[in-house]
Protein backbone atom coordinates (compact mmCIF):
# COMPACT_ATOMS: atom_id res chain seq x y z
CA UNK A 1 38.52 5.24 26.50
CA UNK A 2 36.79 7.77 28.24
CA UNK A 3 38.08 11.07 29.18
CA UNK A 4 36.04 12.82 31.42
CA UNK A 5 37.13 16.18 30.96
CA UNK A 6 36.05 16.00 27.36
CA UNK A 7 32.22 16.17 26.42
CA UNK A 8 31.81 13.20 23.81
CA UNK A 9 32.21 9.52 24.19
CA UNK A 10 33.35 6.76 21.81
CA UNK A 11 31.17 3.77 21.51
CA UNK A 12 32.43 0.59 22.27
CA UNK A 13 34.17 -1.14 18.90
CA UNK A 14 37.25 -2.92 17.64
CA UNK A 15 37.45 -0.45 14.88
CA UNK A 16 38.43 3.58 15.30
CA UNK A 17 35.61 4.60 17.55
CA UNK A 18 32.78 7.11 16.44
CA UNK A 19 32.41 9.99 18.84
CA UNK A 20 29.35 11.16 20.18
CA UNK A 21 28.58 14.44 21.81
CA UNK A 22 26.83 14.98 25.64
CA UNK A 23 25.77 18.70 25.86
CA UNK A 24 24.41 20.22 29.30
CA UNK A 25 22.59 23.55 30.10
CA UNK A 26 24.59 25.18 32.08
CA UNK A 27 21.76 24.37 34.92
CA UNK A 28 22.31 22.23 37.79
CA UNK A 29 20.22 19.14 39.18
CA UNK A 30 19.66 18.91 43.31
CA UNK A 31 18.46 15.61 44.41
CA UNK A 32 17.28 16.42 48.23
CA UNK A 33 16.30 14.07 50.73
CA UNK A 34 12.95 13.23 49.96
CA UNK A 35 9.85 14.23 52.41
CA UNK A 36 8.35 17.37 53.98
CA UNK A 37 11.37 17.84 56.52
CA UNK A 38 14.02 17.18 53.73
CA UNK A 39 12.74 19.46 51.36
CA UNK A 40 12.45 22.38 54.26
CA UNK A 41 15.89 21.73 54.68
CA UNK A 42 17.21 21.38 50.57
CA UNK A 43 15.58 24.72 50.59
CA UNK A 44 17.11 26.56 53.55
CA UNK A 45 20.93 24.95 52.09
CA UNK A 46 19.68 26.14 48.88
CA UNK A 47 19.28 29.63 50.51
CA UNK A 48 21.89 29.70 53.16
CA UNK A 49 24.81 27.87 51.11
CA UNK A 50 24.31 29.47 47.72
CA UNK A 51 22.16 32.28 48.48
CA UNK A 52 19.70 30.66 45.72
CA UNK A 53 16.07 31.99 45.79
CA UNK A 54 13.94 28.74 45.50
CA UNK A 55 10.46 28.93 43.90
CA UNK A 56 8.38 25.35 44.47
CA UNK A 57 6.45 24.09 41.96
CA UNK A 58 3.21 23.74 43.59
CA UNK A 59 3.13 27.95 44.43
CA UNK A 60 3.10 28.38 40.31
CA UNK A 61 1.92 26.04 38.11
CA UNK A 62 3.00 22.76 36.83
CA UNK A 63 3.68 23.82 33.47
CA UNK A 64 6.71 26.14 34.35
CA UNK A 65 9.97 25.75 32.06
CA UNK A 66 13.70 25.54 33.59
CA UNK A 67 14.47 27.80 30.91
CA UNK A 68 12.38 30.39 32.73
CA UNK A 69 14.51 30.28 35.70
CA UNK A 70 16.25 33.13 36.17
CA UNK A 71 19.85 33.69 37.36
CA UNK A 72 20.42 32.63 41.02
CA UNK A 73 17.15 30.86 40.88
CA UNK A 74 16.05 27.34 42.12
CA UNK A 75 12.92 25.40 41.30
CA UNK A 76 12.03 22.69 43.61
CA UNK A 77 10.13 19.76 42.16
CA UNK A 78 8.13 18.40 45.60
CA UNK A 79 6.63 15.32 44.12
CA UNK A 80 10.13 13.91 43.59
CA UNK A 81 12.50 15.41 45.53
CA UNK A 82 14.56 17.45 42.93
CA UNK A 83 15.52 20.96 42.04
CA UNK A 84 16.95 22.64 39.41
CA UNK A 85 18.96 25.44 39.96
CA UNK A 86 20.67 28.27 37.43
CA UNK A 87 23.70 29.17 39.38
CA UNK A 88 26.99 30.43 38.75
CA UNK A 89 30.08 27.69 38.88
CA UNK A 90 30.59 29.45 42.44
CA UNK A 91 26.86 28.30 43.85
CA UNK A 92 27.37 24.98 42.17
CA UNK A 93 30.48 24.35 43.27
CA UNK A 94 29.50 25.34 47.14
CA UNK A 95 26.35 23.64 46.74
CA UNK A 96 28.92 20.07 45.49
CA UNK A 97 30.80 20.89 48.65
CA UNK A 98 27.46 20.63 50.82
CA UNK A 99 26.49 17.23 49.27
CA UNK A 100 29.96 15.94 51.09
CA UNK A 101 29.07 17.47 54.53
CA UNK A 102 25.58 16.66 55.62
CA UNK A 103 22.29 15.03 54.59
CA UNK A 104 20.05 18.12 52.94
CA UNK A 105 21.40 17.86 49.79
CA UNK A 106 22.77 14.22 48.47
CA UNK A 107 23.60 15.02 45.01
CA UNK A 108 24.47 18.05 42.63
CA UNK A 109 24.56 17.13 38.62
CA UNK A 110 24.61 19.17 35.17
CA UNK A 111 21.65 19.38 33.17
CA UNK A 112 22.03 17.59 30.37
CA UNK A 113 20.48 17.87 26.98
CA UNK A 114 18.01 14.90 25.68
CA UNK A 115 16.44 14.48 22.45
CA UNK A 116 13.78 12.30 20.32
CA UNK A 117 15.06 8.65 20.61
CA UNK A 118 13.83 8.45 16.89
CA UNK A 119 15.66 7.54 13.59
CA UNK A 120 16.37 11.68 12.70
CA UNK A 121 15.86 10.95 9.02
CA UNK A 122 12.21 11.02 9.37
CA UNK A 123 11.88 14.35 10.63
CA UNK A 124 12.59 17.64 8.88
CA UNK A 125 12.29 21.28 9.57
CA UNK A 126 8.74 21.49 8.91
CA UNK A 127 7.87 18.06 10.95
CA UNK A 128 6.96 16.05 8.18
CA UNK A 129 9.20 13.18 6.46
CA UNK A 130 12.71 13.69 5.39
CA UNK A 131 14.56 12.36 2.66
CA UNK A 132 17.28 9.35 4.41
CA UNK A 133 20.65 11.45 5.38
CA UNK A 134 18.90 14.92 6.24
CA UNK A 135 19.70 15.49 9.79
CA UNK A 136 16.69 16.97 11.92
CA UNK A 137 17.62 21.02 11.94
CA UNK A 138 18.76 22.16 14.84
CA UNK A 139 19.86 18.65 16.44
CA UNK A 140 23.25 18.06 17.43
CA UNK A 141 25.10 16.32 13.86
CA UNK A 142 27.22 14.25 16.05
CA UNK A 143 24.57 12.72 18.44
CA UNK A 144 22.69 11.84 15.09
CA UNK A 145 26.13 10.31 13.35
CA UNK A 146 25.48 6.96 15.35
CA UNK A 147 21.85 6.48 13.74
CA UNK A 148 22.86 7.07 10.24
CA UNK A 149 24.50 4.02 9.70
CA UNK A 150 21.79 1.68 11.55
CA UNK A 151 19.13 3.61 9.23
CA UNK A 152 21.11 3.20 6.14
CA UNK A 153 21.08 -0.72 7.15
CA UNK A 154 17.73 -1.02 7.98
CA UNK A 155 16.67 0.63 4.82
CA UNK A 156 18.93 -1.94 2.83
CA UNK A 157 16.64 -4.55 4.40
CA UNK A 158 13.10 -2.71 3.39
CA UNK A 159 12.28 -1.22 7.04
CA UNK A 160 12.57 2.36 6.04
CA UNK A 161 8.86 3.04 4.97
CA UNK A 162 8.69 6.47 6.27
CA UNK A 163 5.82 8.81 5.26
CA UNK A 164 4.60 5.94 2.92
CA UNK A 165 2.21 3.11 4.88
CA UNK A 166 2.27 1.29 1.66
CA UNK A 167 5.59 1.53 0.30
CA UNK A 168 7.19 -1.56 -0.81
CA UNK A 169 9.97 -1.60 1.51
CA UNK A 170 7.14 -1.45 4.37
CA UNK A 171 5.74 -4.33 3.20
CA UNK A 172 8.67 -6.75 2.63
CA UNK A 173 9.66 -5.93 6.25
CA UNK A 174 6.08 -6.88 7.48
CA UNK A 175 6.24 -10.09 5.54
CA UNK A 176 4.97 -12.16 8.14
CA UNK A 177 1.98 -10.41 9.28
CA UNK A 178 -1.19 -9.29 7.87
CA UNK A 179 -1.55 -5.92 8.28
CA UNK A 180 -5.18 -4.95 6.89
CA UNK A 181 -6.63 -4.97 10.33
CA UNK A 182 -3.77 -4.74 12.85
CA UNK A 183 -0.49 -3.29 12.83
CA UNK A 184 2.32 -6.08 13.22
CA UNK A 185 3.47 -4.53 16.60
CA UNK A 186 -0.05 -5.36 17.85
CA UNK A 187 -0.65 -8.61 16.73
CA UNK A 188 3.21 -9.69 18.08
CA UNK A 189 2.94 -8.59 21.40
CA UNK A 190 -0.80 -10.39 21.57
CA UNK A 191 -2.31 -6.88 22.05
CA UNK A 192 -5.22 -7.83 19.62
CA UNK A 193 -6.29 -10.97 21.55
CA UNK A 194 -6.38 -9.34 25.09
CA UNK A 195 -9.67 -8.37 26.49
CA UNK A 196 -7.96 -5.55 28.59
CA UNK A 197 -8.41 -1.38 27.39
CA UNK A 198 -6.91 0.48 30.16
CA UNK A 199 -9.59 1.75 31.45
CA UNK A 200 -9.24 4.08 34.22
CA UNK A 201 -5.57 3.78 33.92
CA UNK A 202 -3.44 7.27 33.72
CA UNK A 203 -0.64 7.29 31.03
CA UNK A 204 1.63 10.38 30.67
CA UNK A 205 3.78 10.28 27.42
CA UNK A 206 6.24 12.77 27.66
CA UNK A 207 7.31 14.24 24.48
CA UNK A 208 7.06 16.60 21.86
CA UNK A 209 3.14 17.24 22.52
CA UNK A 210 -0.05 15.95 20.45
CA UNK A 211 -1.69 16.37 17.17
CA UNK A 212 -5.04 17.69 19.50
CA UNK A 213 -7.12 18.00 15.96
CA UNK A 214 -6.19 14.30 14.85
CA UNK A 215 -9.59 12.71 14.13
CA UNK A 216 -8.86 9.31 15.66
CA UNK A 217 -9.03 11.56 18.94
CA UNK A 218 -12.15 12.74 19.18
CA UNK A 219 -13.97 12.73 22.16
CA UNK A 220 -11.07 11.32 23.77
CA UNK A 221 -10.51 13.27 26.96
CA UNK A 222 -6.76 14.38 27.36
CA UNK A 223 -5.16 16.14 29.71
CA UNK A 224 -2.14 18.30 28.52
CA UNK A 225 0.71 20.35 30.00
CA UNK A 226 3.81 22.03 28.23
CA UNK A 227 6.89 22.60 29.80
CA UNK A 228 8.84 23.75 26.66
CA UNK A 229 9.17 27.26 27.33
CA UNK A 230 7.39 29.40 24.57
CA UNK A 231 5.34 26.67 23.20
CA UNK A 232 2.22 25.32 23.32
CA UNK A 233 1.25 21.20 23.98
CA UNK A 234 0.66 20.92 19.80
CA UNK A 235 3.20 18.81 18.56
CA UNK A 236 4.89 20.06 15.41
CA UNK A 237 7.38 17.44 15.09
CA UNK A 238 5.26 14.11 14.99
CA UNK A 239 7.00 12.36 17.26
CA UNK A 240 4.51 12.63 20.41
CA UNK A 241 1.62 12.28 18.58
CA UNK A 242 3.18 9.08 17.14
CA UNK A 243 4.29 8.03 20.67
CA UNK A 244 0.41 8.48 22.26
CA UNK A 245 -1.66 6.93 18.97
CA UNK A 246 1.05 3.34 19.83
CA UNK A 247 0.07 3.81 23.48
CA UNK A 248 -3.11 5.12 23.69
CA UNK A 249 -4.61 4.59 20.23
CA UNK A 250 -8.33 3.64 18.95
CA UNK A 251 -9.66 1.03 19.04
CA UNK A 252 -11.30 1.59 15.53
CA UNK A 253 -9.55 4.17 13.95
CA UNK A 254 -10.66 6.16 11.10
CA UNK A 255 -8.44 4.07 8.73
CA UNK A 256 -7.37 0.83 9.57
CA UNK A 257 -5.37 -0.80 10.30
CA UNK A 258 -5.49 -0.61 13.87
CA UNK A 259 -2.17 0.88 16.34
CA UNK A 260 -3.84 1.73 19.89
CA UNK A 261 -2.75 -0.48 22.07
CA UNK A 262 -4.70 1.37 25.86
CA UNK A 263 -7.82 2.85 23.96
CA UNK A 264 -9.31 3.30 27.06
CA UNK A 265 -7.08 4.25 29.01
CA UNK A 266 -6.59 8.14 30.79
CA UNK A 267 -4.35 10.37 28.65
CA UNK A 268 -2.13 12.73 30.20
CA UNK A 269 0.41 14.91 27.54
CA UNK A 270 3.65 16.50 29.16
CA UNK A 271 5.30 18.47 26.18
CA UNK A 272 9.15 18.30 27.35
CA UNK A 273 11.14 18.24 24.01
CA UNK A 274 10.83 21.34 21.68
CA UNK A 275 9.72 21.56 18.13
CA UNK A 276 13.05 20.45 17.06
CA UNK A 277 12.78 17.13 19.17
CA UNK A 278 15.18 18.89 22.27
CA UNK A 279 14.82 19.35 25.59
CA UNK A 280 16.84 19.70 29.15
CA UNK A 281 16.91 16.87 31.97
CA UNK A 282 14.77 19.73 34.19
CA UNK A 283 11.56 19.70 31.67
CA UNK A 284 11.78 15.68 32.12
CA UNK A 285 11.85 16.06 35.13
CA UNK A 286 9.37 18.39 36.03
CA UNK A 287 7.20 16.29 33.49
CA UNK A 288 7.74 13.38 35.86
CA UNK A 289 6.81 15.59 38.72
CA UNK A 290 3.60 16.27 36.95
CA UNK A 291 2.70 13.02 36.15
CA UNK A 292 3.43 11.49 39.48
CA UNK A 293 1.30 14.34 41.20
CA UNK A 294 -1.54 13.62 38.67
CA UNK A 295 -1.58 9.88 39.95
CA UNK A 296 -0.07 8.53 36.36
CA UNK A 297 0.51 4.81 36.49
CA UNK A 298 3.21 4.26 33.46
CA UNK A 299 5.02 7.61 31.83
CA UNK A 300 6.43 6.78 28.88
CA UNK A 301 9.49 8.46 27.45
CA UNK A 302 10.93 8.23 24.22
CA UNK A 303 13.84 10.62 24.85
CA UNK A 304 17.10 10.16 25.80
CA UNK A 305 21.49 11.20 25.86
CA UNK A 306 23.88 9.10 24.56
CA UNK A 307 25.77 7.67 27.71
CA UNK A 308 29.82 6.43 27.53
CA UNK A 309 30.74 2.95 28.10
CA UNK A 310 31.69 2.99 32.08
CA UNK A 311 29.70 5.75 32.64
CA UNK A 312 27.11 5.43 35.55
CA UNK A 313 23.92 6.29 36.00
CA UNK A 314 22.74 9.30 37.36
CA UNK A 315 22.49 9.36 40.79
CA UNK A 316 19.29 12.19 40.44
CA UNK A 317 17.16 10.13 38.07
CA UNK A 318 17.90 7.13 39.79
CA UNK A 319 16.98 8.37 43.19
CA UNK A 320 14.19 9.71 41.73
CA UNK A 321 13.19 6.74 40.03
CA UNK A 322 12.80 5.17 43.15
CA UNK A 323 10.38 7.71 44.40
CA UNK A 324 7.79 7.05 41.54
CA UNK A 325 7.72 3.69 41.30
CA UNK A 326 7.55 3.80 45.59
CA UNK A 327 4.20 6.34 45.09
CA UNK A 328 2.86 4.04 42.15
CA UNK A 329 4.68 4.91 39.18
CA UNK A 330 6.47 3.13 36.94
CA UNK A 331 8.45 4.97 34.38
CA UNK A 332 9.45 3.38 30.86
CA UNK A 333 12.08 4.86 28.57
CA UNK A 334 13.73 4.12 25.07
CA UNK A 335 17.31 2.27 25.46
CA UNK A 336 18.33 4.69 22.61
CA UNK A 337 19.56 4.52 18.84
CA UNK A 338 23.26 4.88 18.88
CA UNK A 339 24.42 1.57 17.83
CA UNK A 340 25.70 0.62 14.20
CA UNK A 341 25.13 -2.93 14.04
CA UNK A 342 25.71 -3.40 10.62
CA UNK A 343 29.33 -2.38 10.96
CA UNK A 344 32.09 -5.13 10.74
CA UNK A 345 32.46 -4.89 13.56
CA UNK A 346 29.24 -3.71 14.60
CA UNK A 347 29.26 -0.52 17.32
CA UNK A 348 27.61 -1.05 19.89
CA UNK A 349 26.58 1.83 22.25
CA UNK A 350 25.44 1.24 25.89
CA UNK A 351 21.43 2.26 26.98
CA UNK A 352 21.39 5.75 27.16
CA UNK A 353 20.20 8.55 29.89
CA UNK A 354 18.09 8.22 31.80
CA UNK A 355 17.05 4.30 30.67
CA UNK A 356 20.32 3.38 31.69
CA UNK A 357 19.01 3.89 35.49
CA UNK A 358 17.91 0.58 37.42
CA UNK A 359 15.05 2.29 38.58
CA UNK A 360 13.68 3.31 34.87
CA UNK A 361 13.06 -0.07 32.59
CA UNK A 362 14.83 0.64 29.44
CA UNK A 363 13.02 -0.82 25.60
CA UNK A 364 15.09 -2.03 23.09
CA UNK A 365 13.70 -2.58 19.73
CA UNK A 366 13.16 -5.44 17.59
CA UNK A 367 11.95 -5.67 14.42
CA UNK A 368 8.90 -7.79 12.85
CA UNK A 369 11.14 -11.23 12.07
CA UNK A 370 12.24 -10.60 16.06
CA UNK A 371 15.78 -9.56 15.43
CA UNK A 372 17.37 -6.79 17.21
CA UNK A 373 17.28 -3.54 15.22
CA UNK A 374 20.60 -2.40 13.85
CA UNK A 375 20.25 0.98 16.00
CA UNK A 376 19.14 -0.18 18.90
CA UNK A 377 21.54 0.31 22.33
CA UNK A 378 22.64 -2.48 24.49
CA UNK A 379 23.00 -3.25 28.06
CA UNK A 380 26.92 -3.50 27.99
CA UNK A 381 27.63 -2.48 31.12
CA UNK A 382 28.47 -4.50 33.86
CA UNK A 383 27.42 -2.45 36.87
CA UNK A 384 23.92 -1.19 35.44
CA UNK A 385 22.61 0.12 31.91
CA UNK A 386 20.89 -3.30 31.13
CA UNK A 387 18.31 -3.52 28.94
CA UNK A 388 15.31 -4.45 30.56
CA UNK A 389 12.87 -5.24 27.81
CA UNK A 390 11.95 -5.56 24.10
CA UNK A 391 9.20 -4.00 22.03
CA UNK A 392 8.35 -3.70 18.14
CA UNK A 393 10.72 -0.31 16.44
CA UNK A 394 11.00 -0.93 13.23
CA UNK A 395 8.50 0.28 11.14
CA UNK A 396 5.92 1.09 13.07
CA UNK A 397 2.78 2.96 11.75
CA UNK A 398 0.34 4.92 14.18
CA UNK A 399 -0.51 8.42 14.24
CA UNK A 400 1.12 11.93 12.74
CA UNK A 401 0.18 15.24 12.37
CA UNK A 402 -2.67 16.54 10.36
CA UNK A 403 -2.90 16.51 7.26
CA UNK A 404 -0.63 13.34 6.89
CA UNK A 405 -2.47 11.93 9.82
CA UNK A 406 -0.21 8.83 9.76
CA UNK A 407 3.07 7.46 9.25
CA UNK A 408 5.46 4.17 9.37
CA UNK A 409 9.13 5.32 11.14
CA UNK A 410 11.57 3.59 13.27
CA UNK A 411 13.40 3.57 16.75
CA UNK A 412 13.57 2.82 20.46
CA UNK A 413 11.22 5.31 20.52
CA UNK A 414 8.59 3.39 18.86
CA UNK A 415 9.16 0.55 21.12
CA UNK A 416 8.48 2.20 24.17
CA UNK A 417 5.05 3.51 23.43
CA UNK A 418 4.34 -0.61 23.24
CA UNK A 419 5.57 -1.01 26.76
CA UNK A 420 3.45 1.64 28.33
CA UNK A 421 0.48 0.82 26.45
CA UNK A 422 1.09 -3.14 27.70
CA UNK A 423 1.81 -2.00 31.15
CA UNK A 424 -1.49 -0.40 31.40
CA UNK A 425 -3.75 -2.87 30.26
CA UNK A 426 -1.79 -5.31 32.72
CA UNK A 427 -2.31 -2.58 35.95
CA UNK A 428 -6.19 -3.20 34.57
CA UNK A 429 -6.08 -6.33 34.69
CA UNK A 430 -4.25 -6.83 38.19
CA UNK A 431 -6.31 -4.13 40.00
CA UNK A 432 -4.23 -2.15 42.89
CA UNK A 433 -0.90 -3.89 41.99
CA UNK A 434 2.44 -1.93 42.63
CA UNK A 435 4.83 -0.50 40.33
CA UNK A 436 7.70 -2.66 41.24
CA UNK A 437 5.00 -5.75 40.93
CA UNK A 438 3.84 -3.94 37.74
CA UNK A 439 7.58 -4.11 36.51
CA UNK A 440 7.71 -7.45 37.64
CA UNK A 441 4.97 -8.73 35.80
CA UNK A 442 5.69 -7.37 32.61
CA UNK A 443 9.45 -8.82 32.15
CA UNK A 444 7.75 -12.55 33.64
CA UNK A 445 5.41 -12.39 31.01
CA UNK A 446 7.46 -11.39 28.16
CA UNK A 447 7.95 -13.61 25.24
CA UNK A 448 11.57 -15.22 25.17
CA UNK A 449 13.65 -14.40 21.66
CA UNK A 450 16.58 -16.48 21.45
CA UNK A 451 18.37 -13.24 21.43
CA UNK A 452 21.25 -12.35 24.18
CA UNK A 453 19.27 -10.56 27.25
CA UNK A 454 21.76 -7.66 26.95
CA UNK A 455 20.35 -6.79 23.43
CA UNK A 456 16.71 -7.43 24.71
CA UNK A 457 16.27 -8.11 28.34
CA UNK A 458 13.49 -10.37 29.49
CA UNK A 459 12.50 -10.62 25.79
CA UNK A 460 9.15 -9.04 23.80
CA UNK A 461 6.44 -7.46 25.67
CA UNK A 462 3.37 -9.71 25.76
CA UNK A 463 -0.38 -8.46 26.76
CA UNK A 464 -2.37 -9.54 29.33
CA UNK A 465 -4.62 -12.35 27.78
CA UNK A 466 -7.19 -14.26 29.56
């Protein structure tokens, strides 16, 4: 069960339950009520209630970090309706009592911590490919516990190619496809038979950065931002660059086989996870802010918090959610790796923050014989946190950081990158269509699985094909 005073969770098994850790920031999330005239007003209770000095976006730059805020600070995101604010338990707690009393401010929140929603054993300290059972440095060892087990499984099965696009266990997982000229993600979800390129389509991916001298790049014009305080849009993990070369990828790149799925399409960076693969709700969501002020169509996200079983949404994200896909954008996110599927009996852990929101369509991830992977979450809850669609995680190859240049790894993470891609080429194809018909639209056309719609939703993306 969950204990709310307590910051872990168990996942939901018949067996003794693994724990899993939620850490916050010590910040605070405001959701105001959205507009010109609500914002005036989150700002004066901001000021009058907590005596918080509020700093909006738009009168700095969009790059700023919520780790630059300073004590008693506030920084209001306009585009969506949010602020963060570093205040005292005193502030917080008057600014909670507001939320109760009238309409300025509808919800006060912790900051929470996200991370990479990628299988940790590929990444070590210095960003390149770790040996299976090395933990990412610096990420929490208890968030991480619930992948190990999946990976472990997965590996068993010849899925864990990482750093090696030719390694046997690679290809016995990719059995059924032919990967000299197309990855198998590609030629699954029909991306290789669609005339669509997302062409004059914005896609923010919002992650660790981008390998900016990566070869398969050049020429391409991309527009980044960082919001990691401290760093730079380079990505020195992998995991970005990884994340924009499924979505966003040539069309012929400089060794085949192919991964781009939108090689046409507008590419907008938002570094909001740190070196280490970490970040705070506020960088997401200032991220958002920046790609729904830019005009972004799909933001993809492969981040995310583990989440307990009853626990809801957030009522910030959500609310916010709403806004974006209401001004045109529709936001995608990984369902998250916490599960342990190859226990008897398997652990199952629900979609985690901030996929677990209605308004944000969560990925699972299948693998290329179209089973579930072992990691991947599940929409167990009964009032929200479904799954809302499936795309190919398991050993997926696109792009990595130079010198490597590419590399085959695993997770929800790698999923999502599909959907975005996808969702682009069908806003191409369906010129001036809405988010929520964009949403719509992709789950309709989705290719059914056999599998239970909790574990996959709708089923596998599909492309647009004419």
């Amino acid at each position: 069960m969950f204990n709310a005073g307590q910051r872990g969770f168990f996942l939901q098994s018949a067996s003794t339950p693994t724990i899993a850790r939620t850490e916050t920031t010590g910040r605070s999330l405001i959701l105001m009520r959205y507009g010109d005239e609500g914002l005036q007003a989150g700002i004066k209770a901001l000021r009058d209630t907590a005596g918080l000095n509020t700093v909006r976006v738009q009168e700095l730059h969009d790059g700023i970090s919520m780790a630059a805020l300073a004590p008693s600070e506030a920084m209001m995101l306009d585009s969506i309706g949010v602020a963060v604010v570093n205040g005292d338990p005193d502030q917080v707690g008057r600014l909670s009592i507001q939320a109760t009393r009238s309409d300025s401010i509808l919800a006060v929140e912790p900051e929470r911590v996200v991370y990479a929603a990628m299988l940790p054993e590929f990444v070590g300290t210095s960003g390149r490919p770790a040996l299976a059972g090395a933990p990412a440095a610096g990420m929490n060892p208890d968030y991480l516990r619930g992948y190990r087990d999946g990976f472990d499984h997965a590996a068993s099965l010849g899925f864990a190619g990482g750093g090696d696009p030719s390694s046997a266990g690679r290809a016995a997982a990719v059995a059924a496809f032919n990967e000299a000229l197309n990855t198998w993600g590609l030629q699954a979800t029909r991306v290789i038979e669609s005339s669509w390129n997302g062409s004059g389509i914005k896609v923010a991916v919002l992650d660790t950065g981008f390998e900016f001298t990566h070869p398969d790049f050049a020429g391409r014009a991309i527009v980044p931002q960082s919001f990691v305080q401290g760093e730079l849009p380079q990505d020195t993990l992998g995991h970005g660059t990884h994340c924009v070369g499924t979505s966003m990828g040539p069309f012929r790149p400089g060794t085949l086989p192919r991964y781009g799925i939108s090689y046409n399409a507008d590419i907008y960076v938002g570094k909001v996870l740190n070196r280490l693969g970490r970040g705070g709700d506020g960088d997401i969501l200032a991220g958002i802010n920046w790609a729904v002020r830019n005009k972004c169509r799909v933001i993809s996200m492969s981040l995310g918090a583990p989440v307990a079983p009853g626990q809801k949404p957030s009522t910030v994200f959500e609310n916010m959610a709403r806004r974006a896909l209401a001004s045109g954008t529709l936001i995608v996110a990984a369902a998250g790796n916490d599960s342990r599927r190859d226990l008897a009996p398997p652990v199952i852990a629900p979609v985690s923050h901030p996929a677990n929101c209605p308004s944000i369509m969560a990925v699972a991830a299948v693998d290329s014989s179209f089973r579930i992977a072992p990691f991947s979450n599940s929409g167990i809850e009964p009032n929200g946190g479904q799954v809302d669609i499936a795309g190919p995680g398991v050993d997926v190859y696109s792009s990595w950081l130079m010198p490597q240049q590419y590399n085959v790894i695993s997770g929800t993470s790698m999923a999502t990158p599909h959907v975005a891609g996808i969702a682009a080429l069908h806003a191409q194809a369906n010129p001036g269509i809405s988010a929520v018909d964009l949403w719509t639209r992709l789950v309709k056309t989705a290719r059914p699985l056999g599998l239970s719609a909790a574990d996959v939703g709708s089923g596998l993306v599909q492309a647009p094909v004419m």
